[in-house]
N, C-alpha and C. Protein backbone atom coordinates (compact mmCIF):
# COMPACT_ATOMS: atom_id res chain seq x y z
N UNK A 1 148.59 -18.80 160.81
CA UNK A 1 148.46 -17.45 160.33
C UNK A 1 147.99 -16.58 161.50
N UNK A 2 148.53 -15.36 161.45
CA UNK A 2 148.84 -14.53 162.97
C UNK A 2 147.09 -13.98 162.68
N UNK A 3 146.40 -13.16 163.57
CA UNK A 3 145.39 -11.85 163.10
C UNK A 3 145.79 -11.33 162.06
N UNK A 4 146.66 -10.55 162.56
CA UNK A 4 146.91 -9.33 161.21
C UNK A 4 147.29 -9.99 159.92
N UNK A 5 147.77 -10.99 159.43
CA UNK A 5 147.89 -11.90 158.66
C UNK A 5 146.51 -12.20 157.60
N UNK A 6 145.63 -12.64 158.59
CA UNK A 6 144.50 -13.05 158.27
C UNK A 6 143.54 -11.55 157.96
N UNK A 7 143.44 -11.01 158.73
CA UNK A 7 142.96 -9.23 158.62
C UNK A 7 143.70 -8.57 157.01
N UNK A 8 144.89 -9.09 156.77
CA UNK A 8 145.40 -8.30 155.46
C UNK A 8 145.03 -9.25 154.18
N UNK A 9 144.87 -10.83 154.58
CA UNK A 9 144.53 -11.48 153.16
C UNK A 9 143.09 -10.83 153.35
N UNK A 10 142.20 -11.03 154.53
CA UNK A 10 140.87 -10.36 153.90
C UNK A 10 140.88 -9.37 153.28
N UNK A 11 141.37 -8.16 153.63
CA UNK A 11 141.23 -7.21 152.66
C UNK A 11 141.67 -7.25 151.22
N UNK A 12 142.85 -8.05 151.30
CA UNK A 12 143.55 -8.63 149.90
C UNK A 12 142.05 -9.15 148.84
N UNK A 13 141.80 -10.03 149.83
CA UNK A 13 140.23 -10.80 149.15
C UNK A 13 139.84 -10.12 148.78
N UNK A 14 138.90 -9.49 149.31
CA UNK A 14 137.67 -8.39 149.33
C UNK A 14 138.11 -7.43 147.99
N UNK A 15 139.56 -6.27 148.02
CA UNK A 15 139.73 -6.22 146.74
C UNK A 15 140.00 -7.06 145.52
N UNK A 16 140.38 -8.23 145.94
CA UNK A 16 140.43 -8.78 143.99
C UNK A 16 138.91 -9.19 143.94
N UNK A 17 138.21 -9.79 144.56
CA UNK A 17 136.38 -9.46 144.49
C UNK A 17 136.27 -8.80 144.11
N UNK A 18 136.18 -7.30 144.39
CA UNK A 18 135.22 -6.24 144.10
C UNK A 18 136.33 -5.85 142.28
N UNK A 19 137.02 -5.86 142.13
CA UNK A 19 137.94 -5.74 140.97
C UNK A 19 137.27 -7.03 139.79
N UNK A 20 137.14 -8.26 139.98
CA UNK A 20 136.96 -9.35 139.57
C UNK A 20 135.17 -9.03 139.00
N UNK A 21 134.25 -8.39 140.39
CA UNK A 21 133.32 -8.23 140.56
C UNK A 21 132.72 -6.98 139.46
N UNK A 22 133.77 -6.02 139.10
CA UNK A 22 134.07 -4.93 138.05
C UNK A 22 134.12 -4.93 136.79
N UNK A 23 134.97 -6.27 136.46
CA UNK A 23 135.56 -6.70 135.37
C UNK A 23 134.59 -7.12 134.72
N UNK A 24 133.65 -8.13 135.60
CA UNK A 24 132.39 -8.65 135.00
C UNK A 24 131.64 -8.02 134.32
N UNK A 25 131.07 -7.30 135.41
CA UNK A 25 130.00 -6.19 134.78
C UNK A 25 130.68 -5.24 133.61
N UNK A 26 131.96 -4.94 133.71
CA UNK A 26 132.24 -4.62 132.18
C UNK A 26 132.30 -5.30 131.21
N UNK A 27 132.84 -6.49 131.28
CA UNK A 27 132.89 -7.45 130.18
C UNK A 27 130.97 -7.85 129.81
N UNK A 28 130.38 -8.13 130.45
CA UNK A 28 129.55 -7.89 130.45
C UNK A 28 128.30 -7.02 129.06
N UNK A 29 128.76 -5.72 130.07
CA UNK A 29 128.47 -4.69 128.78
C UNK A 29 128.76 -4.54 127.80
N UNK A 30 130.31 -4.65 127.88
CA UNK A 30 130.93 -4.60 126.53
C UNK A 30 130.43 -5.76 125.18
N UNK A 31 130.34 -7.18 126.19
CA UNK A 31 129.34 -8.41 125.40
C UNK A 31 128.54 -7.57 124.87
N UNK A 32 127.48 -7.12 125.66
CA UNK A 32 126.19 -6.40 125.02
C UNK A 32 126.63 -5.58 124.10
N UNK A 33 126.73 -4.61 123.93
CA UNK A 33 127.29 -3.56 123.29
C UNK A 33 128.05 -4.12 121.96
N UNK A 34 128.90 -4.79 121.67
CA UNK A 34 129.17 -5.44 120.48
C UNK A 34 128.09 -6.45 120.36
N UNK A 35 127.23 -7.38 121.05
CA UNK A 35 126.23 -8.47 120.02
C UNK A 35 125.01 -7.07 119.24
N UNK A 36 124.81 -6.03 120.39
CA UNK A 36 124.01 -4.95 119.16
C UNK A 36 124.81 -4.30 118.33
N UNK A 37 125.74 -4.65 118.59
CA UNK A 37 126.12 -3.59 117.18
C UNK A 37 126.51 -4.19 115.40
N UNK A 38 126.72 -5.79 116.44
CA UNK A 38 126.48 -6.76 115.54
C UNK A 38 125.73 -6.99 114.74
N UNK A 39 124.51 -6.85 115.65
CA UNK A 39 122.82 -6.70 115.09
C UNK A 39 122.34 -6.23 114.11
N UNK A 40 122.91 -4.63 114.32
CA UNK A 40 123.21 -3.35 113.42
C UNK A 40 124.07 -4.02 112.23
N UNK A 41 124.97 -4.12 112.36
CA UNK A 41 125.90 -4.48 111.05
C UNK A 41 125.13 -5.54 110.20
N UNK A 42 124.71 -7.11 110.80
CA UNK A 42 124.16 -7.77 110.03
C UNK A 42 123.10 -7.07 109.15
N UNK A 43 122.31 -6.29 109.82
CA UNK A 43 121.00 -5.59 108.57
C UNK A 43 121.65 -4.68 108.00
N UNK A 44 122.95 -4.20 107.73
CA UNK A 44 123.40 -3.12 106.91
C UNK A 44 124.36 -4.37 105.72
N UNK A 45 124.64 -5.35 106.72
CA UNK A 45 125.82 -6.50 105.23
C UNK A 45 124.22 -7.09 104.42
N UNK A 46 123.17 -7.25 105.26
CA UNK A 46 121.87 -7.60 103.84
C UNK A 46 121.59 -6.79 103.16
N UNK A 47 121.81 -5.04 103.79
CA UNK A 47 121.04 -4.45 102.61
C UNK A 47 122.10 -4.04 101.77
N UNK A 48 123.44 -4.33 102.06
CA UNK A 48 124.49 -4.11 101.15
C UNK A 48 124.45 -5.64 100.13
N UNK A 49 124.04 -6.56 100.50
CA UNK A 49 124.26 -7.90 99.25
C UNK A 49 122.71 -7.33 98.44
N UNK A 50 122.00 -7.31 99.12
CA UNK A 50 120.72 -6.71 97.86
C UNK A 50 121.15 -5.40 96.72
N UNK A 51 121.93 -4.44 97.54
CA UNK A 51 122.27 -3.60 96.64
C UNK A 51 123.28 -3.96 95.59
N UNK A 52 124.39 -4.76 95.86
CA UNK A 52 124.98 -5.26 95.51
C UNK A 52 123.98 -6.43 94.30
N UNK A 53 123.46 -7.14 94.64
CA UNK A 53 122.51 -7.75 93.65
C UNK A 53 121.94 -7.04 92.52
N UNK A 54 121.43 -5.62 93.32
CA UNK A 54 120.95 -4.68 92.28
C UNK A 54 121.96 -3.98 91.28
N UNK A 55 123.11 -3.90 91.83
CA UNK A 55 124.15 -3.25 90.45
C UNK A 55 124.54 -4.05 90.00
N UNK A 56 124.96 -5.50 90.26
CA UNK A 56 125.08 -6.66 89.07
C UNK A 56 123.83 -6.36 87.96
N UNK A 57 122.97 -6.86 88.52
CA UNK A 57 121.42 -6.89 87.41
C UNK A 57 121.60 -5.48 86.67
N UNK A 58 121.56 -4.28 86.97
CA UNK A 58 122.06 -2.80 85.95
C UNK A 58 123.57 -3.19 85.88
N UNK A 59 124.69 -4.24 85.75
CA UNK A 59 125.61 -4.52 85.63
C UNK A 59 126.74 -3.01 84.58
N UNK A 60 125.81 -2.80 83.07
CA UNK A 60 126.06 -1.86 81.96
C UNK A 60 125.80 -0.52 82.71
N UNK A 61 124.31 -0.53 83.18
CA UNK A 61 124.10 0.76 83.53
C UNK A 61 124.23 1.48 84.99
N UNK A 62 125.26 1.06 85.41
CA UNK A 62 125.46 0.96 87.39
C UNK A 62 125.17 2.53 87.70
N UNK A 63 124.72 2.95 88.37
CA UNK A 63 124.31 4.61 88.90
C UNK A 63 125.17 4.84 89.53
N UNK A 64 125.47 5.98 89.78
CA UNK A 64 126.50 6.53 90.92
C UNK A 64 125.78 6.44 92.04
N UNK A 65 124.25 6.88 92.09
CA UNK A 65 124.33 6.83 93.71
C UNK A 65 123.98 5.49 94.21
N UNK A 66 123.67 4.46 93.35
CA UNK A 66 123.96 2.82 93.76
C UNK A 66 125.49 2.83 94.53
N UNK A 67 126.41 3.06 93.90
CA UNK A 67 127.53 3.29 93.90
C UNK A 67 128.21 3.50 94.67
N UNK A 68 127.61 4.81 95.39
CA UNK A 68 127.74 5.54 96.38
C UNK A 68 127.32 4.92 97.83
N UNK A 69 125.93 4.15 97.82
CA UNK A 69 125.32 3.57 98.70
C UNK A 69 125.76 2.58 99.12
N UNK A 70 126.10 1.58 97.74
CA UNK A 70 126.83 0.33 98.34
C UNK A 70 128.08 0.13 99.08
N UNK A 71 129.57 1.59 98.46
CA UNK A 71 130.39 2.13 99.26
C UNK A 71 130.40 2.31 100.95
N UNK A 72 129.64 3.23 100.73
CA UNK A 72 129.10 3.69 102.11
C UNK A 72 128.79 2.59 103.30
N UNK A 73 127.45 1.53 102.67
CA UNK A 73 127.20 0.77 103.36
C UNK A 73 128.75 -0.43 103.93
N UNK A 74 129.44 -0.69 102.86
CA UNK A 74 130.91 -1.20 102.80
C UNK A 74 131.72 -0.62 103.98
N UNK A 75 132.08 0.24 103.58
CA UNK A 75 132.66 1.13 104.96
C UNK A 75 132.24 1.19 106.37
N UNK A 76 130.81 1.62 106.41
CA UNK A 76 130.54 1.75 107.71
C UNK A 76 130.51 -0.23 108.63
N UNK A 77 129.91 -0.69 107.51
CA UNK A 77 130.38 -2.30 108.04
C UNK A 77 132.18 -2.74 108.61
N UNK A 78 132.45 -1.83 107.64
CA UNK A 78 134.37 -2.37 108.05
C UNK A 78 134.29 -1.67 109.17
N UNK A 79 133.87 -0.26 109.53
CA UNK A 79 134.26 0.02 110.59
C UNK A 79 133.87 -0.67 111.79
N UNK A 80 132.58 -1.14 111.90
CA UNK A 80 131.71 -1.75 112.77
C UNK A 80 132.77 -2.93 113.40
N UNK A 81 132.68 -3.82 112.23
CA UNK A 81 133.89 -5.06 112.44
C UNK A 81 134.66 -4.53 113.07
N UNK A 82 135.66 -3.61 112.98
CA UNK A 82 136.71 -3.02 113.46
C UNK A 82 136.57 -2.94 115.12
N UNK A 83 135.60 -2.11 115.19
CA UNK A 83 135.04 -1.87 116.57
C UNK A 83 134.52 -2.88 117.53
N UNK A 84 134.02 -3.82 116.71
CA UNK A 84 133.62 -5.26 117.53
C UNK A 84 135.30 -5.93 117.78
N UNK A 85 136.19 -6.08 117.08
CA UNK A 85 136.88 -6.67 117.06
C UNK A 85 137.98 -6.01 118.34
N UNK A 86 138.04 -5.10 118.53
CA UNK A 86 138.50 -4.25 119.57
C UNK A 86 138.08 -4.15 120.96
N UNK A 87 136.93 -4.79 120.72
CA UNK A 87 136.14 -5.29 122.07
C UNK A 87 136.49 -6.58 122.48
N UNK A 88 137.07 -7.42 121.99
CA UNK A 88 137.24 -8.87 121.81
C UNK A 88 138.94 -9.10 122.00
């Protein structure tokens, strides 16, 4: 292999490193960033099975804003999933 040969794989190197070296630290974050949001979701799917517990037990007399809450909590969990899953 001539100089300039060797002079162009280094630089070749050096960028898929620093690219490779990039990727990490994003993947990285992005890890982080979905295991908290994970975090987040798990304490919103418990307080959605308790609520959920609670309108079985008023089964006859279910409230709207039970209703409303347990919805809500439903949704914003699907979205969460959604968003983790998009990271992945």
């Amino acid at each position: 292999m001539n100089k300039q040969a060797r002079e162009d794989f280094e630089r070749f190197f050096e960028k898929l490193r620093q690219q490779r070296d990039e990727l990490r630290l994003k993947f990285h974050l992005a890890k982080a960033g979905a295991e908290d949001e994970w975090e987040e979701l798990e304490k919103k799917w418990e307080k959605l099975k308790a609520k959920k517990r609670e309108l079985q037990r008023e089964a006859a007399e279910t409230t709207d804003e039970l209703e409303k809450i347990v919805t809500k909590l439903g949704r914003e969990i699907k979205k969460g999933y959604e968003r983790i899953r998009q990271h992945l």
